[in-house]
C-alpha atoms as a PDB file:
ATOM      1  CA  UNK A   1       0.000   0.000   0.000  1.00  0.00           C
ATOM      2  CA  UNK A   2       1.651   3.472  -0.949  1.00  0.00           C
ATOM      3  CA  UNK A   3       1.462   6.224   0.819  1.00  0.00           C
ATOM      4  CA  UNK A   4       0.233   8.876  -1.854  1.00  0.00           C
ATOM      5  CA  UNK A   5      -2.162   7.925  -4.268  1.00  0.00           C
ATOM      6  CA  UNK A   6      -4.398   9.265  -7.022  1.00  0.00           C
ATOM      7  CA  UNK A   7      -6.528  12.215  -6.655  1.00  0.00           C
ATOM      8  CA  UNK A   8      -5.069  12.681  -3.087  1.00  0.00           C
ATOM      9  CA  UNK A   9      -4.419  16.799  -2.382  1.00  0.00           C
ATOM     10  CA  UNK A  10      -0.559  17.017  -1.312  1.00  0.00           C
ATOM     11  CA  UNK A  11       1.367  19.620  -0.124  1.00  0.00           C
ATOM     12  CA  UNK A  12       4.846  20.089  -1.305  1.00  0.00           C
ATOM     13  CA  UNK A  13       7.375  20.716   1.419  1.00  0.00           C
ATOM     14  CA  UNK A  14      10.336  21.600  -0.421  1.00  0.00           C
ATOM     15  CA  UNK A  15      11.810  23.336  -3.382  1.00  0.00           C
ATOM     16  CA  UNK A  16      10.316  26.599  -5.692  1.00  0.00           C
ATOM     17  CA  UNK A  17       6.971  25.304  -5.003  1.00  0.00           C
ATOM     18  CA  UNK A  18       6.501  25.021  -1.331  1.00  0.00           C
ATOM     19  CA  UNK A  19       3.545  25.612   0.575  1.00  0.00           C
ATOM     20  CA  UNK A  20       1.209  24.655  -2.629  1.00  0.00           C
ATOM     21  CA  UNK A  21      -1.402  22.296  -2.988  1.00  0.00           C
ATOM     22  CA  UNK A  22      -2.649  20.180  -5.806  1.00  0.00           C
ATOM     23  CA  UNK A  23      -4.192  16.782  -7.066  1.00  0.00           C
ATOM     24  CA  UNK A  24      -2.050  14.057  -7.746  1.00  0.00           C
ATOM     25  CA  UNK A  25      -2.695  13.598 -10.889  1.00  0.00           C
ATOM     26  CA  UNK A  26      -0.318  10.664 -11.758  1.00  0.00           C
ATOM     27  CA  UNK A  27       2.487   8.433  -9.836  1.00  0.00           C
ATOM     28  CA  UNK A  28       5.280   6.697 -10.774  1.00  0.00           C
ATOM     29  CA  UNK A  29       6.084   4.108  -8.149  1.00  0.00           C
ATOM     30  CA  UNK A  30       9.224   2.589  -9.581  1.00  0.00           C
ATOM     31  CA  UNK A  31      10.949   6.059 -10.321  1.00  0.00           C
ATOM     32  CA  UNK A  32       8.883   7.095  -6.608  1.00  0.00           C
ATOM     33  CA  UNK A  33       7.787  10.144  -8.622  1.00  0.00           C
ATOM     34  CA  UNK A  34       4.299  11.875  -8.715  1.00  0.00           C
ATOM     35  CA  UNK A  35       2.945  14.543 -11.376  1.00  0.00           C
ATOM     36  CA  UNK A  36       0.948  17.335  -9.275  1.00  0.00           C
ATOM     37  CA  UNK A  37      -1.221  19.267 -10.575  1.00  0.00           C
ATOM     38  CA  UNK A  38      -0.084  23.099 -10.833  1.00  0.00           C
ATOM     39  CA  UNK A  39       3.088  22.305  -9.576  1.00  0.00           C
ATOM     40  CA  UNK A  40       6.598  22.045 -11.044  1.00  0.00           C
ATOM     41  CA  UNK A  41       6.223  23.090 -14.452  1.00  0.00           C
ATOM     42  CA  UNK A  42       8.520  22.644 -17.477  1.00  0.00           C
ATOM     43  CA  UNK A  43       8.861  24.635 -20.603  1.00  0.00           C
ATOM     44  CA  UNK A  44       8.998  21.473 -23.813  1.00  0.00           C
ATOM     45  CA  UNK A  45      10.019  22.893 -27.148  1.00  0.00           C
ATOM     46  CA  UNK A  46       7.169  21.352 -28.706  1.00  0.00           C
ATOM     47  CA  UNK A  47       7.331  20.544 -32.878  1.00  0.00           C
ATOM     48  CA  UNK A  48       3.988  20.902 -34.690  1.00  0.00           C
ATOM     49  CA  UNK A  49       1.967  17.372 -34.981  1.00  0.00           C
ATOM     50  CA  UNK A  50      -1.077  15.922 -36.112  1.00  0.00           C
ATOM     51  CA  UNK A  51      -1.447  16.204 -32.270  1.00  0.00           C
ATOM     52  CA  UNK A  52      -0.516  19.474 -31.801  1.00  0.00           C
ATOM     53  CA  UNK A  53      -1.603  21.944 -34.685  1.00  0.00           C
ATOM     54  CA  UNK A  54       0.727  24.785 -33.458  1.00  0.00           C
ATOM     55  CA  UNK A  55       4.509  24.291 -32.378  1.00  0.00           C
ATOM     56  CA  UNK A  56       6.151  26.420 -29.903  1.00  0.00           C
ATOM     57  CA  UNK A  57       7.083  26.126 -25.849  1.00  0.00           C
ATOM     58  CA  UNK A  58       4.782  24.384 -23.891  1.00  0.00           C
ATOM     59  CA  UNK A  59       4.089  24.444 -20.144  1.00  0.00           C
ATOM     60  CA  UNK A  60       3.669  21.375 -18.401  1.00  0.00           C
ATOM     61  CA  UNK A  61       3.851  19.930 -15.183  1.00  0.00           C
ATOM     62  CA  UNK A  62       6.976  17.884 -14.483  1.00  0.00           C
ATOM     63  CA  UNK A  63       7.044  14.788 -11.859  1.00  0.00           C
ATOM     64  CA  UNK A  64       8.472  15.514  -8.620  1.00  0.00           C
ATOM     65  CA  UNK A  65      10.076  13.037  -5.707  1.00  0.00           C
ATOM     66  CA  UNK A  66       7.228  11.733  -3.304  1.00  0.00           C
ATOM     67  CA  UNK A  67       9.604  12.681  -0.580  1.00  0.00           C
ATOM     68  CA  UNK A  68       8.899  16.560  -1.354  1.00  0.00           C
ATOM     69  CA  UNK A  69       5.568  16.034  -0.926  1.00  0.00           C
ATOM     70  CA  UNK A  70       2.630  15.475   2.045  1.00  0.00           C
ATOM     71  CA  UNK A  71      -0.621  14.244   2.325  1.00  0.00           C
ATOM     72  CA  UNK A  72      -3.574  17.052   3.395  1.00  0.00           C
ATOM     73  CA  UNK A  73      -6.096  15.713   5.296  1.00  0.00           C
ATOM     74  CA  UNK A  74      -9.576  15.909   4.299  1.00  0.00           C
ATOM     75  CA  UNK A  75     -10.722  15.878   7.618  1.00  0.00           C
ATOM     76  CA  UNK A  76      -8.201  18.399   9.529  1.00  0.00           C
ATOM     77  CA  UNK A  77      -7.099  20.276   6.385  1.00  0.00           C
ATOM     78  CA  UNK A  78      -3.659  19.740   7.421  1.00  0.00           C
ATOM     79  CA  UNK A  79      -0.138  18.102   5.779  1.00  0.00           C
ATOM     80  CA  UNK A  80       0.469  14.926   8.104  1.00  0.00           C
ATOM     81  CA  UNK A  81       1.762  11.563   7.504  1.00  0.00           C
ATOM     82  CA  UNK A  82       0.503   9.038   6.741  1.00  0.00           C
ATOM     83  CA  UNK A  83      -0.484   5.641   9.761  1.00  0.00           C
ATOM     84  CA  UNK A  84      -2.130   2.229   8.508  1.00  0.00           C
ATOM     85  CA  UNK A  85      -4.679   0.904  10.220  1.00  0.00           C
ATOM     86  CA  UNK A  86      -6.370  -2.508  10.113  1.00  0.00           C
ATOM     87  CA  UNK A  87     -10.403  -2.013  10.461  1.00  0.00           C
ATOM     88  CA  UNK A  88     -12.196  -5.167  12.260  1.00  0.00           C
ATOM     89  CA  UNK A  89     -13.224  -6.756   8.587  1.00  0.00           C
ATOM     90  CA  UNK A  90      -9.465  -7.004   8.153  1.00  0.00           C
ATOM     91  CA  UNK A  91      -8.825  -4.372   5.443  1.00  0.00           C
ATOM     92  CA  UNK A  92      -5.900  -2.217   6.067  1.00  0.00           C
ATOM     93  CA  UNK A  93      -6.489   2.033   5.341  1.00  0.00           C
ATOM     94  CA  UNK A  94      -4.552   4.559   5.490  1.00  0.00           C
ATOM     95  CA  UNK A  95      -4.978   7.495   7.987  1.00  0.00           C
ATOM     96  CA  UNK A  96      -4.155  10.505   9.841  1.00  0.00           C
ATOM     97  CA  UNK A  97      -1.300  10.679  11.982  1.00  0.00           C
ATOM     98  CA  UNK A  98      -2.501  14.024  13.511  1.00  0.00           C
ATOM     99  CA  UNK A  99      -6.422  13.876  14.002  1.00  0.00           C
ATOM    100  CA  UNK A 100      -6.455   9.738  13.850  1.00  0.00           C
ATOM    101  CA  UNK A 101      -9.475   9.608  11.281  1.00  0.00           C
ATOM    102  CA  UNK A 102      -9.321   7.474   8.044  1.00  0.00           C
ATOM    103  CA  UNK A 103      -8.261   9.066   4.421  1.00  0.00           C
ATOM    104  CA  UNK A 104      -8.958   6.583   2.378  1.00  0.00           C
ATOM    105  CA  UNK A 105     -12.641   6.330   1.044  1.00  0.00           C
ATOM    106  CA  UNK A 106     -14.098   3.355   2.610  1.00  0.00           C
END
């Protein structure tokens, strides 16, 4: 079970973009990478395709190390880390480490 997943809201905690929030919008977990959405852009010199009609430099957001980045609570509205729990049925979640309640959607 990873710690950030999927549509989670993160935090980043270090680098030019600290302190902002976005969606997860993809992860990599063999390169432990994560694409976030409004965070870490690129510029990509971008020749014209059958894709895209106009060439030129393109903005896009760049994957960044999980390690830079925290889960927000839905609950608390806060960056903590992340605690597994086991429910009684047996199915581990993941939760908050500050307020205690569960993040994952049950």
């Amino acid at each position: 079970m990873s710690r950030v997943k999927k549509d989670d809201l993160v935090m980043v905690i270090s680098g030019k973009d600290r302190g902002k929030k976005g969606k997860v919008l993809k992860t990599y977990p063999s390169e432990k990478k994560v694409i976030v959405e409004g965070v870490n852009f690129t510029k990509k010199h971008q020749r014209p395709t059958n894709q895209y009609r106009e060439g030129g430099i393109i903005e896009r957001e760049s994957p960044i190390y999980v390690s830079k980045v925290m889960v927000v609570c839905p609950n608390c509205d806060k960056p903590t880390r992340i605690a597994h729990k086991i429910l009684e049925n047996g199915e581990k979640v993941r939760a908050c480490k500050k307020c205690g309640e569960i993040i994952d959607k049950v």
